[in-house]
Each structure stands twice: as C-alpha cells, then as structure tokens.
N, C-alpha and C. Protein backbone atom coordinates (compact mmCIF):
# COMPACT_ATOMS: atom_id res chain seq x y z
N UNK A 1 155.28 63.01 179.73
CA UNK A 1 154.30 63.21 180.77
C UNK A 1 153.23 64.22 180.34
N UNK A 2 153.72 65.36 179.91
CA UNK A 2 152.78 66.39 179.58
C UNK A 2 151.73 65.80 178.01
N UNK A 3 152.35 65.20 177.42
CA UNK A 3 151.56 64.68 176.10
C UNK A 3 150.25 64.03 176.41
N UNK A 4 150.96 63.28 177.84
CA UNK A 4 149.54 61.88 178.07
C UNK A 4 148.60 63.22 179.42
N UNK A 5 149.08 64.43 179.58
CA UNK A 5 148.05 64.80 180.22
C UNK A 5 146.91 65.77 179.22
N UNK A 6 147.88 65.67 178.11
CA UNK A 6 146.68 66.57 176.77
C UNK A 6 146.27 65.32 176.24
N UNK A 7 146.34 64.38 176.40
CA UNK A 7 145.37 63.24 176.04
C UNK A 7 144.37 62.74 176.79
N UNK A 8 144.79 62.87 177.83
CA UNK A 8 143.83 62.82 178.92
C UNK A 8 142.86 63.93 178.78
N UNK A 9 143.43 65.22 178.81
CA UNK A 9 142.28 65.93 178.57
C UNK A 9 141.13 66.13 177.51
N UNK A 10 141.90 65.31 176.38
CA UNK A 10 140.48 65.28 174.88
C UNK A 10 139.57 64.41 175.28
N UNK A 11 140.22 63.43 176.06
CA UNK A 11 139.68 62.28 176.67
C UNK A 11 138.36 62.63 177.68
N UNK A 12 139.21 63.59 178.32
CA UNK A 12 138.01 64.36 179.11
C UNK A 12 136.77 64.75 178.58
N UNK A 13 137.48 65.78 177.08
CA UNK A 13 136.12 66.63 176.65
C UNK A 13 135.51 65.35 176.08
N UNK A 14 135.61 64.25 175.25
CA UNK A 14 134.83 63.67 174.75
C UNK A 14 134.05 62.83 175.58
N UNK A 15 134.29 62.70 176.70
CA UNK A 15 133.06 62.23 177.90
C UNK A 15 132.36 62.91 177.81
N UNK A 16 132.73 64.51 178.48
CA UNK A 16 131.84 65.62 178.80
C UNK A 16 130.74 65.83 177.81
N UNK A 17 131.55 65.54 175.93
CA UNK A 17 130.23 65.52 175.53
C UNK A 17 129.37 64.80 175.44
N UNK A 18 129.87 63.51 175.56
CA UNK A 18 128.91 62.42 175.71
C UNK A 18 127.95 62.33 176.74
N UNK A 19 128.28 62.96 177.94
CA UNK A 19 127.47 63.28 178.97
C UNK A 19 126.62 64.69 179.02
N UNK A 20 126.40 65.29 177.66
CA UNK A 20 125.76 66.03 177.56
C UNK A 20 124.50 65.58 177.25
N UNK A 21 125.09 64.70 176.62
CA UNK A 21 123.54 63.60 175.45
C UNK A 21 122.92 63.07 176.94
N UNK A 22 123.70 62.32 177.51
CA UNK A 22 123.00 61.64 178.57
C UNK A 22 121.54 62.58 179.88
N UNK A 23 122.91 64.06 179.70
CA UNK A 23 122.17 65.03 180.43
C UNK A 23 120.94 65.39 180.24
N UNK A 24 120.81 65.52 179.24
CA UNK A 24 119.42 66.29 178.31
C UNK A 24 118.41 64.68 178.38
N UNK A 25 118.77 63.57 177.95
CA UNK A 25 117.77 62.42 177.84
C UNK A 25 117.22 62.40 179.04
N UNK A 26 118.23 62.22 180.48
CA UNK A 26 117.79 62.37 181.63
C UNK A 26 116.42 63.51 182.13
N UNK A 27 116.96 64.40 181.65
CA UNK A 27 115.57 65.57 181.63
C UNK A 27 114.90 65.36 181.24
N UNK A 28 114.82 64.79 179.42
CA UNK A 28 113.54 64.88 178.95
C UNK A 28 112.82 63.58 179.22
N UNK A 29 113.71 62.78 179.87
CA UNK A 29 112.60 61.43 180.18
C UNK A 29 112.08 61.95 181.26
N UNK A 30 112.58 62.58 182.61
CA UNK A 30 112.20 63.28 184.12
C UNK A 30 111.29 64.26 184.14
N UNK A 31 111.03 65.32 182.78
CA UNK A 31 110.32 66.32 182.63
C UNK A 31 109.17 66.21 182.84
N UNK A 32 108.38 65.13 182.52
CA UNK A 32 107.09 65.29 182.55
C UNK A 32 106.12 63.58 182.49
N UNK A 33 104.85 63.74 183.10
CA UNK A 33 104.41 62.30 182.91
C UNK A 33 104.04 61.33 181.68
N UNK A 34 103.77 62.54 180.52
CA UNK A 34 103.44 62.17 179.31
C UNK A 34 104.09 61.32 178.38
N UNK A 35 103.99 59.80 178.76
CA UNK A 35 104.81 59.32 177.83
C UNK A 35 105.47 59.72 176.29
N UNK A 36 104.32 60.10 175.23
CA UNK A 36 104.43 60.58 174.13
C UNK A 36 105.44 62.02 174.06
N UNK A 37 105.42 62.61 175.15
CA UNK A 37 106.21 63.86 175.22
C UNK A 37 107.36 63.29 175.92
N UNK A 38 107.44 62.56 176.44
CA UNK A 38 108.83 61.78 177.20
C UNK A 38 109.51 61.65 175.85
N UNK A 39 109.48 60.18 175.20
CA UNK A 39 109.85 60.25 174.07
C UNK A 39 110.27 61.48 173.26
N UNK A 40 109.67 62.63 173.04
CA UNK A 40 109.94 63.30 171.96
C UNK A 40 111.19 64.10 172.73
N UNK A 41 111.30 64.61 173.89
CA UNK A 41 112.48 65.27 174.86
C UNK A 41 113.12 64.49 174.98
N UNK A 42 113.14 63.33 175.63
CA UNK A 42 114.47 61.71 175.79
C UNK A 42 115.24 61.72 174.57
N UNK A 43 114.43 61.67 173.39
CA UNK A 43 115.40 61.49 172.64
C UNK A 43 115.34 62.61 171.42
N UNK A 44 114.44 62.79 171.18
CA UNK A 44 114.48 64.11 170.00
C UNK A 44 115.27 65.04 170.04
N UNK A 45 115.68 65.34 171.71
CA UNK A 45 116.49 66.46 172.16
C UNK A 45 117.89 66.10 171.75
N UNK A 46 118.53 64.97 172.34
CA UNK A 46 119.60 64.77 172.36
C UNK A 46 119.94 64.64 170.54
N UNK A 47 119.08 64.08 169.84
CA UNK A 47 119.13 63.69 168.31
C UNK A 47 119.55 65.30 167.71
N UNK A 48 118.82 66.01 168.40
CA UNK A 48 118.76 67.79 167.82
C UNK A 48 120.62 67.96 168.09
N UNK A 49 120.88 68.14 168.60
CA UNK A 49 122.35 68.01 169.93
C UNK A 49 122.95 67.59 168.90
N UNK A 50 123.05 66.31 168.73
CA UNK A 50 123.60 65.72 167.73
C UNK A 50 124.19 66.21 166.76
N UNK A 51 123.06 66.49 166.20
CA UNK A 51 123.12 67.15 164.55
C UNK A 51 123.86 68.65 165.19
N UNK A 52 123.66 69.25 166.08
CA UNK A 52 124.09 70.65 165.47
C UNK A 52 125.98 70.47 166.25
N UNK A 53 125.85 69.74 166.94
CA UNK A 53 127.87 68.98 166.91
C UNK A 53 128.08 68.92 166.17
N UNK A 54 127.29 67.99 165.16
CA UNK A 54 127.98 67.36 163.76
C UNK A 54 128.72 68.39 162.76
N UNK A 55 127.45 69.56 162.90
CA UNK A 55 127.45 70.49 162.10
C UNK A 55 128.50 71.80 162.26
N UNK A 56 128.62 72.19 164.05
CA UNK A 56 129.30 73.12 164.19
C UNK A 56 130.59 72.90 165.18
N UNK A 57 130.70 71.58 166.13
CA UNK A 57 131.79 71.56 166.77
C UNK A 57 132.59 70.37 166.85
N UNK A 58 132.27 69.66 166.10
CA UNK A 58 133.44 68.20 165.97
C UNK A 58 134.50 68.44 165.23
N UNK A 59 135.10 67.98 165.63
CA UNK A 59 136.43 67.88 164.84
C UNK A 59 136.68 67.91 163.35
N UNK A 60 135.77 66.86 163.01
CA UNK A 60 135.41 67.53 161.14
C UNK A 60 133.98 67.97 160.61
N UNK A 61 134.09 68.91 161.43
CA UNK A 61 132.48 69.74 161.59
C UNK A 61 132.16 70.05 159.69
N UNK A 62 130.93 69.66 159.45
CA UNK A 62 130.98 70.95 158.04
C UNK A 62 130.99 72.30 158.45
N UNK A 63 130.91 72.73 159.10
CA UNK A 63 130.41 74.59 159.46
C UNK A 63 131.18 74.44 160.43
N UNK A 64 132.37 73.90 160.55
CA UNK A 64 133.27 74.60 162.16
C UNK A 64 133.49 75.95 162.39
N UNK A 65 133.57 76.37 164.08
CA UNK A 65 132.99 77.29 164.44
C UNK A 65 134.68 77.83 164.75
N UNK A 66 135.45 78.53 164.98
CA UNK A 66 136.67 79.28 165.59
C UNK A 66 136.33 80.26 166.26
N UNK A 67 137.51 80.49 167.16
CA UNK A 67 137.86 81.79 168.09
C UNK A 67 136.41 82.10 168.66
N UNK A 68 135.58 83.14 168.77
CA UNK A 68 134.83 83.71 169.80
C UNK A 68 133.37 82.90 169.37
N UNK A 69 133.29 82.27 168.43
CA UNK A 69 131.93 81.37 167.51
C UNK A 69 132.31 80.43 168.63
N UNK A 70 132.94 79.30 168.43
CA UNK A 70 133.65 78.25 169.23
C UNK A 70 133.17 78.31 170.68
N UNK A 71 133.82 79.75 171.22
CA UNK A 71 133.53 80.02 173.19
C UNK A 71 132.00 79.45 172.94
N UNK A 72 131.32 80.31 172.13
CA UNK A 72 129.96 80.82 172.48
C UNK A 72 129.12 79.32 172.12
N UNK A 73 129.89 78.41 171.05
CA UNK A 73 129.27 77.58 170.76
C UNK A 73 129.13 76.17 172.28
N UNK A 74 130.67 76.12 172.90
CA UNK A 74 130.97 75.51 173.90
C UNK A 74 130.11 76.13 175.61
N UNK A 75 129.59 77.20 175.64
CA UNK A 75 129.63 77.78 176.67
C UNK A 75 127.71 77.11 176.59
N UNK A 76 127.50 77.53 175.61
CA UNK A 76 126.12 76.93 175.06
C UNK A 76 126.17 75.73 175.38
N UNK A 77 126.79 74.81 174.66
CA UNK A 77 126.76 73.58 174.44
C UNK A 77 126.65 72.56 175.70
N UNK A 78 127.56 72.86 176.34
CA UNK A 78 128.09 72.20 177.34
C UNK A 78 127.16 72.73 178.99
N UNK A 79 126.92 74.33 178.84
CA UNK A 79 125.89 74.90 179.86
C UNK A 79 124.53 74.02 179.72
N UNK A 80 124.13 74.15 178.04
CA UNK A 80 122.88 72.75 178.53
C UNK A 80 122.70 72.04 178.96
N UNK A 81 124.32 70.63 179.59
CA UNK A 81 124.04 70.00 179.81
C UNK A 81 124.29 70.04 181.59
N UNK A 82 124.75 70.94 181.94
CA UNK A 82 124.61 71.70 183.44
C UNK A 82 123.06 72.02 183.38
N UNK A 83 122.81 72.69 182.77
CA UNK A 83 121.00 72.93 183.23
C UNK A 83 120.13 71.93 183.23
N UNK A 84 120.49 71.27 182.07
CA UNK A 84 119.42 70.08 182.13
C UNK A 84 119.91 68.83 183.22
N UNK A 85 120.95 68.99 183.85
CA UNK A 85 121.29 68.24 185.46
C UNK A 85 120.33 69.08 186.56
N UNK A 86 120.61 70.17 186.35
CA UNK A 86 120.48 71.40 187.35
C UNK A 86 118.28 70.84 187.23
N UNK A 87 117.66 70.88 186.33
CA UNK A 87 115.80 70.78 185.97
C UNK A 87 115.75 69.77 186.38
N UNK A 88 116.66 68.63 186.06
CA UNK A 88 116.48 67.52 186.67
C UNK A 88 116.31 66.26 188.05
N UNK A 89 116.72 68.51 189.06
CA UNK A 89 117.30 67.79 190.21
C UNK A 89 118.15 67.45 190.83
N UNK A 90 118.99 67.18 189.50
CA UNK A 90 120.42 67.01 190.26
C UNK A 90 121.96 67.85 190.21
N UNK A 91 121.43 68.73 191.15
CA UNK A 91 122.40 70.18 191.45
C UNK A 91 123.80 70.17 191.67
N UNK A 92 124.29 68.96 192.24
CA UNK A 92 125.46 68.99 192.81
C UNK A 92 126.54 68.24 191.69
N UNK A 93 125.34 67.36 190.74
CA UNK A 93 126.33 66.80 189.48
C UNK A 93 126.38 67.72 188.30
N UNK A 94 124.78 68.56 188.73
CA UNK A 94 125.36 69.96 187.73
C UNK A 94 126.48 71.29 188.16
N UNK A 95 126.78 71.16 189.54
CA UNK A 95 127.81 71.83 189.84
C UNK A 95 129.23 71.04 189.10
N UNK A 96 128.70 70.18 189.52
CA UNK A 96 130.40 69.19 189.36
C UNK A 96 130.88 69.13 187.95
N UNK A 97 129.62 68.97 187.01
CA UNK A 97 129.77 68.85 185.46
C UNK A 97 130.57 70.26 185.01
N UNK A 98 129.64 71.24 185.15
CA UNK A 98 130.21 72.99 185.10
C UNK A 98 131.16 72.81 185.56
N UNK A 99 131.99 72.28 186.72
CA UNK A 99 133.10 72.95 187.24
C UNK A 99 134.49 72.15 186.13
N UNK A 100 133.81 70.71 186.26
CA UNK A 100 135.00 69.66 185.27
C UNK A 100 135.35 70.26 183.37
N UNK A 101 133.90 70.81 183.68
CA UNK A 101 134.20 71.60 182.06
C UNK A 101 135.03 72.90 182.29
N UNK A 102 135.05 73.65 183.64
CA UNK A 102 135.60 75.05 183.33
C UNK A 102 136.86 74.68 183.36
N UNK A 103 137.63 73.36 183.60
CA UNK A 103 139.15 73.42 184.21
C UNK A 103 139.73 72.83 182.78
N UNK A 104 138.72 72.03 181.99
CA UNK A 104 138.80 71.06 180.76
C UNK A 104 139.60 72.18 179.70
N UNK A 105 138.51 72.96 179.91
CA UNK A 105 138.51 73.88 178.51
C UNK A 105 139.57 75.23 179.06
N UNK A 106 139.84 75.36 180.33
CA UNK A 106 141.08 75.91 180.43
C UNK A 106 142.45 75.27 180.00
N UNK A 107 142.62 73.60 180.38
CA UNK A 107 143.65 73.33 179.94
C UNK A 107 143.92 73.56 178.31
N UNK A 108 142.46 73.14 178.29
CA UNK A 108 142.64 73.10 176.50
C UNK A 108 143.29 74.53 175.78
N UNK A 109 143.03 75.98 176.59
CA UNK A 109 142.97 77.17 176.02
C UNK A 109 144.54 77.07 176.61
N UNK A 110 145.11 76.65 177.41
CA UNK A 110 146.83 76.70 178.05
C UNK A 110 147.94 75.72 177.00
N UNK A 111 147.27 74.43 176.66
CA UNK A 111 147.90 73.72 175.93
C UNK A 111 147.45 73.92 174.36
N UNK A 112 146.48 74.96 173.79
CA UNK A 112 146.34 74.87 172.31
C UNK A 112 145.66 74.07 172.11
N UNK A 113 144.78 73.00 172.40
CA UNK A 113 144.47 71.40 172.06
C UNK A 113 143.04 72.80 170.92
C-alpha cells in the first residue's frame, strides 16, 4: 500500500511539472496583445524552463542540484508556475497548484523519494 502511495506521489510531481510548462505558456500567450511577443513568452519561456530542468533538476540532471540547492531550486521552480497562474488571473488554481505542491514535496521529504 505504502509503495503505490510513493508512486503516486512521483506521479504527482511529474504532472506538477508538466503543469508548470503549461503555466508559464498560459501567461505568456495572456500577457499581452502583441502577437510577436506572444510567441516569444508562450513558448520561449517554457523552452528556457526546459533547459534549466534538464540541466539542474531531473532525475539525470548534468548539474544536479542536492540538499538546500534542490529546496531553492524547487521553491523557484514550481513558485513560477503559481505566479504565472496567479498574472494570469487565475488565483484560485494558483492557490490550489501551491498548495498540491506544498503536501507533494512534504511527502516526498517524509518518504525520502
């Protein structure tokens, strides 16, 4: 029982990050009327995102981050995509996002994941 609820929970974070990408596109398409600047926030942003996961918090990161790098990298990471809900308007899915991440990354800090 307890195995499939730490599976459930990676399960979790890897939505959450996937819904980070979504978070930020949402903004930068909502930000502004300028098509040409739509484009470059819709997706340039999330592409940026991308790369610096790749780089500092995936699982086979080149530059993985540990212990207090890690918090700061996640608290970052994942707060962007609460704010960029939050610019976008939509307050109550940026409450909800923040709150699903604070319980995520507690289990994770209770079970070791």
């Amino acid at each position: 029982m307890l195995s499939s609820l730490k599976a459930f929970n990676l399960l979790v974070m890897f939505l959450l990050e996937l819904s980070v990408y979504a978070a930020v596109a949402l903004w930068g398409f909502t930000t502004t009327d300028k098509w040409p600047l739509k484009l470059l926030l819709g997706v340039g942003v999330p592409v940026g995102l991308i790369a610096v996961w790749a780089l500092f918090g995936a699982p086979r990161a080149t530059y993985a981050v540990h212990g207090g790098g890690r918090v700061l990298l996640e608290v970052l990471w994942f707060g962007s995509g609460a704010a960029a809900l939050a610019a976008s308007g939509r307050q109550g899915w940026a409450a909800a996002f923040a709150g699903i991440f604070l319980v995520n990354a507690a289990l994770r800090l209770l079970w070791n994941q």
